[in-house]
Protein backbone atom coordinates (compact mmCIF):
# COMPACT_ATOMS: atom_id res chain seq x y z
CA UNK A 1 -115.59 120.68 -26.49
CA UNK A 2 -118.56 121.67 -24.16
CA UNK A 3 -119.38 118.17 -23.72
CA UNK A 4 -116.17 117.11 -22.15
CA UNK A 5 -115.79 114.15 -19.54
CA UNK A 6 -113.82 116.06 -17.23
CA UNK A 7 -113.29 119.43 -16.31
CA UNK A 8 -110.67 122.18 -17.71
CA UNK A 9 -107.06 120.97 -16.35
CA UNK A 10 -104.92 123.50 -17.71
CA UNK A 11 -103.96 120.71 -20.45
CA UNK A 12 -102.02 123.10 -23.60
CA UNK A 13 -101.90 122.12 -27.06
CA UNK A 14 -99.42 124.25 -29.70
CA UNK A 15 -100.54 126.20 -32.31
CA UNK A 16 -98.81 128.14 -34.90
CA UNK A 17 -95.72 127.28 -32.71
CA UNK A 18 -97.74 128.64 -29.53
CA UNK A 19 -98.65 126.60 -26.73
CA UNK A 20 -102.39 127.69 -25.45
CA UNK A 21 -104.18 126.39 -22.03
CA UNK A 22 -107.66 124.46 -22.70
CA UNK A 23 -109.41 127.42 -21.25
CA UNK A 24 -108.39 131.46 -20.81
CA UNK A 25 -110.12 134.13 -19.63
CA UNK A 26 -109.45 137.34 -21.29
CA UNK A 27 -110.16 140.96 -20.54
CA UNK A 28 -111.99 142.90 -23.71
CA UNK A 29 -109.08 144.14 -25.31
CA UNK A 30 -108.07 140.72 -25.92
CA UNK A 31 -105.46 140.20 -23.07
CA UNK A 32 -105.20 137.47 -20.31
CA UNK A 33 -106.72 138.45 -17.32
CA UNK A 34 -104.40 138.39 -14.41
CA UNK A 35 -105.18 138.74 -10.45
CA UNK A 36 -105.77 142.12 -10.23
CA UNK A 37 -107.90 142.35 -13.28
CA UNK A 38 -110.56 139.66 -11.26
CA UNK A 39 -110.31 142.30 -8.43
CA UNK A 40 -111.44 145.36 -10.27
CA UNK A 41 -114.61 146.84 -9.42
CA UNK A 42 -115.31 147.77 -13.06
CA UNK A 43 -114.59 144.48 -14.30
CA UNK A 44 -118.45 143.56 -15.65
CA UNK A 45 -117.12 141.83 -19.26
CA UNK A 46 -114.64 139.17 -20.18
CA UNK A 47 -114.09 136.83 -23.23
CA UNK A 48 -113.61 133.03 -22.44
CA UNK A 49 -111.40 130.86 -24.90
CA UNK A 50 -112.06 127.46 -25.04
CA UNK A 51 -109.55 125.08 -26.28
CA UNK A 52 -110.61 122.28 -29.27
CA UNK A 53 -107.09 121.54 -29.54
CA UNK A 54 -106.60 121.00 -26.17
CA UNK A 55 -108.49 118.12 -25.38
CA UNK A 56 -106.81 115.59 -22.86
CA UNK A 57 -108.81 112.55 -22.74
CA UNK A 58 -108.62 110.15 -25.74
CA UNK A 59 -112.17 108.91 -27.29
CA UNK A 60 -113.24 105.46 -26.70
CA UNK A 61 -110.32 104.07 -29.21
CA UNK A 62 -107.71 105.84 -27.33
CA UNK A 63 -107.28 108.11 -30.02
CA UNK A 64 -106.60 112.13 -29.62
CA UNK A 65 -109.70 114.15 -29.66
CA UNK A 66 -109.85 117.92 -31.44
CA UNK A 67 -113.09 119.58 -31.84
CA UNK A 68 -113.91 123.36 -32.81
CA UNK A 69 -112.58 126.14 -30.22
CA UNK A 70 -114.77 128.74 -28.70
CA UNK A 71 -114.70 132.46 -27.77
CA UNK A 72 -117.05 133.68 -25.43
CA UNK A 73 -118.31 137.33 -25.28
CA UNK A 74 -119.78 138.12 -21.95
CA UNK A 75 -121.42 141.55 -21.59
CA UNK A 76 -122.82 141.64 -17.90
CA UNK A 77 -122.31 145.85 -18.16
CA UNK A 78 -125.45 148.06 -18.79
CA UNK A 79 -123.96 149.77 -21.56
CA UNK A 80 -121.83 148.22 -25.19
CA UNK A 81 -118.64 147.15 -24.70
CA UNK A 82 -116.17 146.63 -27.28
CA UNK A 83 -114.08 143.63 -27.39
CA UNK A 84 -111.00 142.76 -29.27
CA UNK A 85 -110.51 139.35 -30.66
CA UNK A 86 -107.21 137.60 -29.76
CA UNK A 87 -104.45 137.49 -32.02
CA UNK A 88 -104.25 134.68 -34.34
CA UNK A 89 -102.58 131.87 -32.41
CA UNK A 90 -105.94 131.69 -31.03
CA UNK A 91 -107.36 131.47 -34.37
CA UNK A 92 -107.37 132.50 -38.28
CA UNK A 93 -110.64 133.44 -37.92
CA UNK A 94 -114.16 133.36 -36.21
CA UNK A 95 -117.51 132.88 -36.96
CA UNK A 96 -120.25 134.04 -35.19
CA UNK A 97 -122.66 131.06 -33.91
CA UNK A 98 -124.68 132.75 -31.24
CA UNK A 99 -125.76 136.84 -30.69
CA UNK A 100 -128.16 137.17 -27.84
CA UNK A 101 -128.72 141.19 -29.10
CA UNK A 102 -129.80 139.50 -32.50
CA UNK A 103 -133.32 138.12 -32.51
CA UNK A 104 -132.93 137.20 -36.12
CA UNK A 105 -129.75 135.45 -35.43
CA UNK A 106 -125.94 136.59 -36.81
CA UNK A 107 -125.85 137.11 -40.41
CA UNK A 108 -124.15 134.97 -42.01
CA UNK A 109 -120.95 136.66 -43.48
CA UNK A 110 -120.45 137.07 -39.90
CA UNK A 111 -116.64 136.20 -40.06
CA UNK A 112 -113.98 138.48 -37.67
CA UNK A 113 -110.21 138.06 -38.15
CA UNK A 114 -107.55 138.16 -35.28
CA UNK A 115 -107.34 141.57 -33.87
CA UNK A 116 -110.91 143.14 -34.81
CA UNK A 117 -113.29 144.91 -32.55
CA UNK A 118 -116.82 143.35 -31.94
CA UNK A 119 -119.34 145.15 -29.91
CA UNK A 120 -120.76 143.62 -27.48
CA UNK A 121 -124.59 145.04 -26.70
CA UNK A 122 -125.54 145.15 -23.06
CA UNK A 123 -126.38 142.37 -20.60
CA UNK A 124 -125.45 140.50 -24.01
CA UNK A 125 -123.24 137.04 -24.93
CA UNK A 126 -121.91 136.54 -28.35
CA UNK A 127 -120.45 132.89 -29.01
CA UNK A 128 -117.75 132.57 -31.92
CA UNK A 129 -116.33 129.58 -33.06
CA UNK A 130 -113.24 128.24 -34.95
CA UNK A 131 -112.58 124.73 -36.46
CA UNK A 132 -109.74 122.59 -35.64
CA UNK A 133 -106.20 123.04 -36.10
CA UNK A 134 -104.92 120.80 -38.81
């Protein structure tokens, strides 16, 4: 997924009977951003979702490629935010992979289901992953 030969296209794959874009940007209560959400002055945190289902380009076979997906908590406000995970067409669950607010790392029951609230320290980035959708 984040070492991809081309850049996001808007390519959708279907999961749980929902098709979802390779990548979408999300505001912290876990909906899509639109236009006037980008315009807001107060708009200092977001959550990325990147696609592993949604892969376009074959491997070297020509078969189709899956790889984990990705949710990306950005924190760029000088106090916590807290974010809502996406329901679960964008996935069963999470795991937490990267906590920049955790020197010792995430522990490691760190799984979140659809729907719960992480918070997200200041100036901070929390990377969760899921695996493929089989």
């Amino acid at each position: 997924m984040l070492r991809r030969r081309r850049f996001f296209q808007g390519e959708t794959a279907t999961r749980d009977d929902q098709p979802l874009p390779d990548l979408v940007w999300l505001r912290p209560d876990g909906r899509e951003m639109t236009d006037d959400d980008w315009r807001r002055s107060d708009a200092h945190s977001v959550m990325v979702f990147l696609n592993g289902d949604a892969i376009a380009e074959p491997d070297r076979q020509g078969r189709p490629v899956t790889d984990d997906s990705f949710l990306l908590l950005l924190n760029g406000y000088w106090e916590p935010v807290d974010f809502r995970l996406p329901g679960p067409a964008y996935g069963d669950r999470w795991t937490t992979l990267i906590d920049t607010a955790e020197p010792q790392g995430p522990p490691d029951e760190s799984e979140h289901k659809p729907g719960t609230a992480l918070r997200a320290e200041p100036r901070s980035l929390t990377l969760l992953s899921r695996p493929p959708h089989t």
